[in-house]
Structure formats: C-alpha cells, structure tokens
PDB file of N, CA and C in Angstrom:
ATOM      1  N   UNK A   1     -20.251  59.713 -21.511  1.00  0.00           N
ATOM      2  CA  UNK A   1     -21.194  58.911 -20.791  1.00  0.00           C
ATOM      3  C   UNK A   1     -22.484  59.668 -20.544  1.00  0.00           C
ATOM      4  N   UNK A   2     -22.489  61.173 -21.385  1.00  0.00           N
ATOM      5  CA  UNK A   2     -24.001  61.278 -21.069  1.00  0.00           C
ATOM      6  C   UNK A   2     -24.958  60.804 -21.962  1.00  0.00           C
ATOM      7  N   UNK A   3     -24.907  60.563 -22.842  1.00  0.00           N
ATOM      8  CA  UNK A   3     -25.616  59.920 -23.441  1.00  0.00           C
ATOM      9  C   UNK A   3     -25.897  58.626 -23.137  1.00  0.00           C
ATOM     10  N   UNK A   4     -27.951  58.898 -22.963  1.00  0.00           N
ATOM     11  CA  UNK A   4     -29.275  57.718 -22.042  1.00  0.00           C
ATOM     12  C   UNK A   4     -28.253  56.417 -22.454  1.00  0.00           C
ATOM     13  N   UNK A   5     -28.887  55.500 -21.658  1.00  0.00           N
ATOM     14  CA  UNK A   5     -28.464  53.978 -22.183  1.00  0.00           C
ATOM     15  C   UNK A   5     -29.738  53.341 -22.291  1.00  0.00           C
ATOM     16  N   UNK A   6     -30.201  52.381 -23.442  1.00  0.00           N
ATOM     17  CA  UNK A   6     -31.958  52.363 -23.562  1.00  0.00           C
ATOM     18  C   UNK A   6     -31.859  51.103 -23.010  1.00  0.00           C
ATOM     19  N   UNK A   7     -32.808  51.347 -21.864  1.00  0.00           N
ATOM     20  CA  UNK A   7     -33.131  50.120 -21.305  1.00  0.00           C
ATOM     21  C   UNK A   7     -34.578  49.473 -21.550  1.00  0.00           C
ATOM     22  N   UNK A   8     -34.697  48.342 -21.007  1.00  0.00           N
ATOM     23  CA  UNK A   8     -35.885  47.651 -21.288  1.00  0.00           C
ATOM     24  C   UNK A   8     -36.284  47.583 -19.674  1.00  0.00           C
ATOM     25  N   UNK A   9     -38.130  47.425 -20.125  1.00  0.00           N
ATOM     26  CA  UNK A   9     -38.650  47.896 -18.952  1.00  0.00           C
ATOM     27  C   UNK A   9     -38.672  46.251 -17.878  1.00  0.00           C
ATOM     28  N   UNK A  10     -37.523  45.587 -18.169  1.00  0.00           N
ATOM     29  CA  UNK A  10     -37.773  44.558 -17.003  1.00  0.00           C
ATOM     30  C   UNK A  10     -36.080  44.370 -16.534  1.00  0.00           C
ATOM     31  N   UNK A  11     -35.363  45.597 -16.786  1.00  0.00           N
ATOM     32  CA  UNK A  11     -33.832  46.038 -15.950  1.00  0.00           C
ATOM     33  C   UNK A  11     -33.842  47.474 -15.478  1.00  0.00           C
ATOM     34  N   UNK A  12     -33.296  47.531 -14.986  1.00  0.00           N
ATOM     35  CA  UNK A  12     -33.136  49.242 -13.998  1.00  0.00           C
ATOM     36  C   UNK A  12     -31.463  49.177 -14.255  1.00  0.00           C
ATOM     37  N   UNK A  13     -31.171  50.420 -14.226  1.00  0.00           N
ATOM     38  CA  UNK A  13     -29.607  50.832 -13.804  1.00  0.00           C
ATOM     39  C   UNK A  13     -29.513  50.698 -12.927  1.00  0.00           C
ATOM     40  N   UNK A  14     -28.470  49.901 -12.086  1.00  0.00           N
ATOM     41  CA  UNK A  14     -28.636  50.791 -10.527  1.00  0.00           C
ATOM     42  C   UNK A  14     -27.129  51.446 -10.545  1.00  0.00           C
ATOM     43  N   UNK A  15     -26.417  51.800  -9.086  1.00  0.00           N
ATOM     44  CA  UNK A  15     -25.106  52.443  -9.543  1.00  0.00           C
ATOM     45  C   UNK A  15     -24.001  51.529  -9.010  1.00  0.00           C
ATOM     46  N   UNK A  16     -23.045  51.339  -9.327  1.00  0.00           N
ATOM     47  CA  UNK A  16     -21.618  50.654  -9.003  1.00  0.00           C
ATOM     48  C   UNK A  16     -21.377  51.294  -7.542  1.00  0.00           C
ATOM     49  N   UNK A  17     -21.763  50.026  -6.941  1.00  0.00           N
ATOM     50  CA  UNK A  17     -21.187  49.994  -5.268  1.00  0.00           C
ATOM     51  C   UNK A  17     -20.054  50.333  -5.122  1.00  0.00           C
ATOM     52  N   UNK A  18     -19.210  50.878  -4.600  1.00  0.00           N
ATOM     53  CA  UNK A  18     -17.356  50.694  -4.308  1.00  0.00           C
ATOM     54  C   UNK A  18     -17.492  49.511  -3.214  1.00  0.00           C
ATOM     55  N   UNK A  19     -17.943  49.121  -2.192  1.00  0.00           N
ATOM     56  CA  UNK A  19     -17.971  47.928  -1.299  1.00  0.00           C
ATOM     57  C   UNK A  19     -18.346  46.675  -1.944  1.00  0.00           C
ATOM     58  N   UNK A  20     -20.224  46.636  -2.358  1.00  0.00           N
ATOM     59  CA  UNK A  20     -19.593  45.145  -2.588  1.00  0.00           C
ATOM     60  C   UNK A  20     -19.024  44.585  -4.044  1.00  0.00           C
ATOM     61  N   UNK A  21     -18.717  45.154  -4.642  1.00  0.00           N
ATOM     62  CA  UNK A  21     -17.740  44.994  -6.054  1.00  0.00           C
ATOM     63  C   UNK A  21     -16.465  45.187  -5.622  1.00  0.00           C
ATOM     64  N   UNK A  22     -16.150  45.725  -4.338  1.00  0.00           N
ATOM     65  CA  UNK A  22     -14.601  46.049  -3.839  1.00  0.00           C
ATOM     66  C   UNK A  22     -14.153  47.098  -5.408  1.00  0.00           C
ATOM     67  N   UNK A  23     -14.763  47.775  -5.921  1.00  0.00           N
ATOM     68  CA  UNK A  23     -13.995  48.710  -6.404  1.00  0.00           C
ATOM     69  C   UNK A  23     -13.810  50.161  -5.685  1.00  0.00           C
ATOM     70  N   UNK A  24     -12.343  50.792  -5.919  1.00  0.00           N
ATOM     71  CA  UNK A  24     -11.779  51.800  -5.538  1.00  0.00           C
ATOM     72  C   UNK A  24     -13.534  52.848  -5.857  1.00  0.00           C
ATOM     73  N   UNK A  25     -13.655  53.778  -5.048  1.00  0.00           N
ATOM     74  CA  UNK A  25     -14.461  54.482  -4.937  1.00  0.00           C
ATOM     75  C   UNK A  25     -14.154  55.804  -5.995  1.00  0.00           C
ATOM     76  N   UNK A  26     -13.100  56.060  -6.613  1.00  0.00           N
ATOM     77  CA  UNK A  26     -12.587  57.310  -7.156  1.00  0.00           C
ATOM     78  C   UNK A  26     -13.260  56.761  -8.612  1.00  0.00           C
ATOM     79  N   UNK A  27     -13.209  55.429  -8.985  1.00  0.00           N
ATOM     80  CA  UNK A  27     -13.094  54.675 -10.227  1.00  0.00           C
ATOM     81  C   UNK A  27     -14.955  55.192 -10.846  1.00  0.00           C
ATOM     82  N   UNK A  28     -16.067  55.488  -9.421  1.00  0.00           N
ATOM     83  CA  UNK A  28     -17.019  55.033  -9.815  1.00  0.00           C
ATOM     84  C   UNK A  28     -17.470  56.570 -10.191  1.00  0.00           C
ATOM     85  N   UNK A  29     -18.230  56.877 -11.244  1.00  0.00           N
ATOM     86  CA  UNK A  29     -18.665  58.598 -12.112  1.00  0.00           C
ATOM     87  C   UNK A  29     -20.122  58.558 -11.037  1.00  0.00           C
ATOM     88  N   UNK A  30     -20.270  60.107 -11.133  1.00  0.00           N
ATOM     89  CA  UNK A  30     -21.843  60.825 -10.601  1.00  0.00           C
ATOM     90  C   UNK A  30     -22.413  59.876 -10.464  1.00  0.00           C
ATOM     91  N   UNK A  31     -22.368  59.737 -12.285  1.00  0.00           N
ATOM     92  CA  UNK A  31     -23.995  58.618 -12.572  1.00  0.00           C
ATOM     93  C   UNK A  31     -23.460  57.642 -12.021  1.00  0.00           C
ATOM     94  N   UNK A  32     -22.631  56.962 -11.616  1.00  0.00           N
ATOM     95  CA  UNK A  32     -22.849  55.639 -11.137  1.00  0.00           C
ATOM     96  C   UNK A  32     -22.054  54.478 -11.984  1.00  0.00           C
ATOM     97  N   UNK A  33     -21.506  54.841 -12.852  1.00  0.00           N
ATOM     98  CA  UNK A  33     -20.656  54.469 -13.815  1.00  0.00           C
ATOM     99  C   UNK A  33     -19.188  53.820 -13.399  1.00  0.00           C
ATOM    100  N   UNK A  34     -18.799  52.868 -13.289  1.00  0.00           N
ATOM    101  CA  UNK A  34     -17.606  52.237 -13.183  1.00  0.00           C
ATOM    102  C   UNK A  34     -16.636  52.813 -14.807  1.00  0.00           C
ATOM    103  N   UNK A  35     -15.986  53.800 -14.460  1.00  0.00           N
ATOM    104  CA  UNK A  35     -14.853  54.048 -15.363  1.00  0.00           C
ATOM    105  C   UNK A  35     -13.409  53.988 -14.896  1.00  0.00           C
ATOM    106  N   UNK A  36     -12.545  53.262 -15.645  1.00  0.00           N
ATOM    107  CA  UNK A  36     -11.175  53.181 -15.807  1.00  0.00           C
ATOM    108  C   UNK A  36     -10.440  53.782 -16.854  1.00  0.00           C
ATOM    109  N   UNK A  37      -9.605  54.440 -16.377  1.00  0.00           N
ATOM    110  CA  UNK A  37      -8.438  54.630 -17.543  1.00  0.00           C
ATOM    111  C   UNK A  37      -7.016  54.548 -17.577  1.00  0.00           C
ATOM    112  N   UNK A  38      -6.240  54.740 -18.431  1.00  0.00           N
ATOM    113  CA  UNK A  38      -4.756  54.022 -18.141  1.00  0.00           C
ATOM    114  C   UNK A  38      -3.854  54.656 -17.726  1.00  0.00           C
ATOM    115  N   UNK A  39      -4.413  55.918 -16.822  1.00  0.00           N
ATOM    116  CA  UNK A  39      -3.556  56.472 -15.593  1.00  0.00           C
ATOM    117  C   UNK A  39      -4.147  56.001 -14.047  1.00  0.00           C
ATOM    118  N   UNK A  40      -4.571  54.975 -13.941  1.00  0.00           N
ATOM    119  CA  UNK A  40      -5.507  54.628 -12.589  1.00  0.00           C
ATOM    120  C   UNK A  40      -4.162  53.581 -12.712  1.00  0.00           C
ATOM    121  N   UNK A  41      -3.649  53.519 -11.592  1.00  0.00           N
ATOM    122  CA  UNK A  41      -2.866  52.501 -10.417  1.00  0.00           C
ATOM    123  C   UNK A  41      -1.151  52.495 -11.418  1.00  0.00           C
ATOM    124  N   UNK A  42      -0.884  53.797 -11.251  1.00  0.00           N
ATOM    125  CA  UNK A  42       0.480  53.960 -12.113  1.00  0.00           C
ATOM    126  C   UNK A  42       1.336  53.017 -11.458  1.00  0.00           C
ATOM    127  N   UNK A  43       1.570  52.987 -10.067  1.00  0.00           N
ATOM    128  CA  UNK A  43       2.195  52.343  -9.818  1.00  0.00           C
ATOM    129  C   UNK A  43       2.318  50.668  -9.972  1.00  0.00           C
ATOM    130  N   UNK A  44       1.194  50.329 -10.476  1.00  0.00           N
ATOM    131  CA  UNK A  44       1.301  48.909 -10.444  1.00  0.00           C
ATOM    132  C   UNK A  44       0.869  48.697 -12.039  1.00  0.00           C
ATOM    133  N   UNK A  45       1.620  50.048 -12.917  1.00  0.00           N
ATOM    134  CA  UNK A  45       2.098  49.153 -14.240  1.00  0.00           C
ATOM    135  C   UNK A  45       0.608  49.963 -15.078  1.00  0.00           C
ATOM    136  N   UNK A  46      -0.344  50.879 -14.402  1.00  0.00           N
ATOM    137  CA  UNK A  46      -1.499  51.644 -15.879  1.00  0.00           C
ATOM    138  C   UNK A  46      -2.473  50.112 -15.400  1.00  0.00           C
ATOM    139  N   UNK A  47      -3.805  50.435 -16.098  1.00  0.00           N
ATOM    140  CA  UNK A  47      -5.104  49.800 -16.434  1.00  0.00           C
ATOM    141  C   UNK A  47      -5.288  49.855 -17.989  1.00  0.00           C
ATOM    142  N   UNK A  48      -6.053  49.205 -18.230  1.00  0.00           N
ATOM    143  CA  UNK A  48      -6.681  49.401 -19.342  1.00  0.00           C
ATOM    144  C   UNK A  48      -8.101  50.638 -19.485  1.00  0.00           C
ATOM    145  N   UNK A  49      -8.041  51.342 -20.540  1.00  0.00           N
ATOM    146  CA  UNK A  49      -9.522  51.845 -19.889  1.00  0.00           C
ATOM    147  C   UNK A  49     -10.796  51.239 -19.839  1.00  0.00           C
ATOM    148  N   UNK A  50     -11.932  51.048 -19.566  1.00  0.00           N
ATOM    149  CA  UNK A  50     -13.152  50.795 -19.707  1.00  0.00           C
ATOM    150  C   UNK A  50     -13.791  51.655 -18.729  1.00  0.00           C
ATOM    151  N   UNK A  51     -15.401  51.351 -19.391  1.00  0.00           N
ATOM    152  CA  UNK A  51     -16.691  52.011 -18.627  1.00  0.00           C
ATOM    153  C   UNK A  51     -17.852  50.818 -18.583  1.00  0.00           C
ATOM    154  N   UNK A  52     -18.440  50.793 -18.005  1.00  0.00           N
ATOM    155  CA  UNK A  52     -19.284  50.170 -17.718  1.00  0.00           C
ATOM    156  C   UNK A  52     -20.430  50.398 -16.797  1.00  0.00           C
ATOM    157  N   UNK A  53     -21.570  49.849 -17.267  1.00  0.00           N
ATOM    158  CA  UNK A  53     -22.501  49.735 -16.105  1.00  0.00           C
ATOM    159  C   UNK A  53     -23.273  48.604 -15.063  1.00  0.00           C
ATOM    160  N   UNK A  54     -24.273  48.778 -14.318  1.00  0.00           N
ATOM    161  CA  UNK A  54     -24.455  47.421 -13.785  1.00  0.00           C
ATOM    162  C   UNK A  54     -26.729  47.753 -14.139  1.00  0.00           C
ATOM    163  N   UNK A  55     -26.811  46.358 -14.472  1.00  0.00           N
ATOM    164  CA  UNK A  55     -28.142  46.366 -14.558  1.00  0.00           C
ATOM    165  C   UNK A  55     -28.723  45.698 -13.701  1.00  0.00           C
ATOM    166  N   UNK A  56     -29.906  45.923 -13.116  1.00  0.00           N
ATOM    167  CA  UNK A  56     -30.789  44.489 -12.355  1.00  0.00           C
ATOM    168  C   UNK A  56     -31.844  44.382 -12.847  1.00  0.00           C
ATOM    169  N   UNK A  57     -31.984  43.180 -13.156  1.00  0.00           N
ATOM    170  CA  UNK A  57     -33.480  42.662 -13.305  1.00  0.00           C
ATOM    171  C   UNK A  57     -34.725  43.142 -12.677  1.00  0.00           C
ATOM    172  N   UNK A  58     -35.703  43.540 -13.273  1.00  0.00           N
ATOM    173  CA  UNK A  58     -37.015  43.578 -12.351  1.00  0.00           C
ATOM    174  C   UNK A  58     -38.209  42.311 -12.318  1.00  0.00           C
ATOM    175  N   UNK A  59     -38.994  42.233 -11.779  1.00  0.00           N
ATOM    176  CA  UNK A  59     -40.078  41.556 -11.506  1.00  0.00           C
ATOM    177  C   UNK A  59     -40.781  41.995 -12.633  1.00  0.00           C
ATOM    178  N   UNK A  60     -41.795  41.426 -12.927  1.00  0.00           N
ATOM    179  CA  UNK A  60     -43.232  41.827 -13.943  1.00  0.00           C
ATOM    180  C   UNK A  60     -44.136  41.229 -12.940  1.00  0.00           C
TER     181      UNK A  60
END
C-alpha cells in the first residue's frame, strides 16, 4: 500500500473513520487504509482479505 494512488484534482483521500463506518479500529493502516485479512475475526469463521480506500469529492 505504499504505492501513491493517482487522484484527480476534484477527490481528496481522506482516512477510514473506525466510528462512523463502525469499523474495528485495528482494521484501519497509518495511511488511513481500511485493510482486512483472513486472520481478522478467527473466531467467527476468517474474513476475506481486502484494502481499500475512501475518497471525497471536492468543490471547483
């Protein structure tokens, strides 16, 4: 995940809330990155992995 993600100049990154997305706080990287993998919630059976990010729109 270090490698830039190219954005366009009318979205921003911002970073993965743990509150209002209700995701587990351990799940979310430095950058801000929502990552899963398929040792997260052993007990209730593994995840799938993914990563992801969140974008917002800007104004012009």
């Amino acid at each position: 995940m270090a490698a830039p993600i190219r954005q366009k100049e009318s979205q921003n990154q911002s970073q993965a809330a743990p509150s209002p997305c209700r995701i587990a706080p351990d799940l979310v990287t430095a950058e801000g990155y929502l990552k899963t993998l398929p040792c997260h919630f052993p007990d209730q059976g593994g995840m799938d992995g993914f990563c992801a990010t969140r974008f917002e729109k800007t104004k012009k």
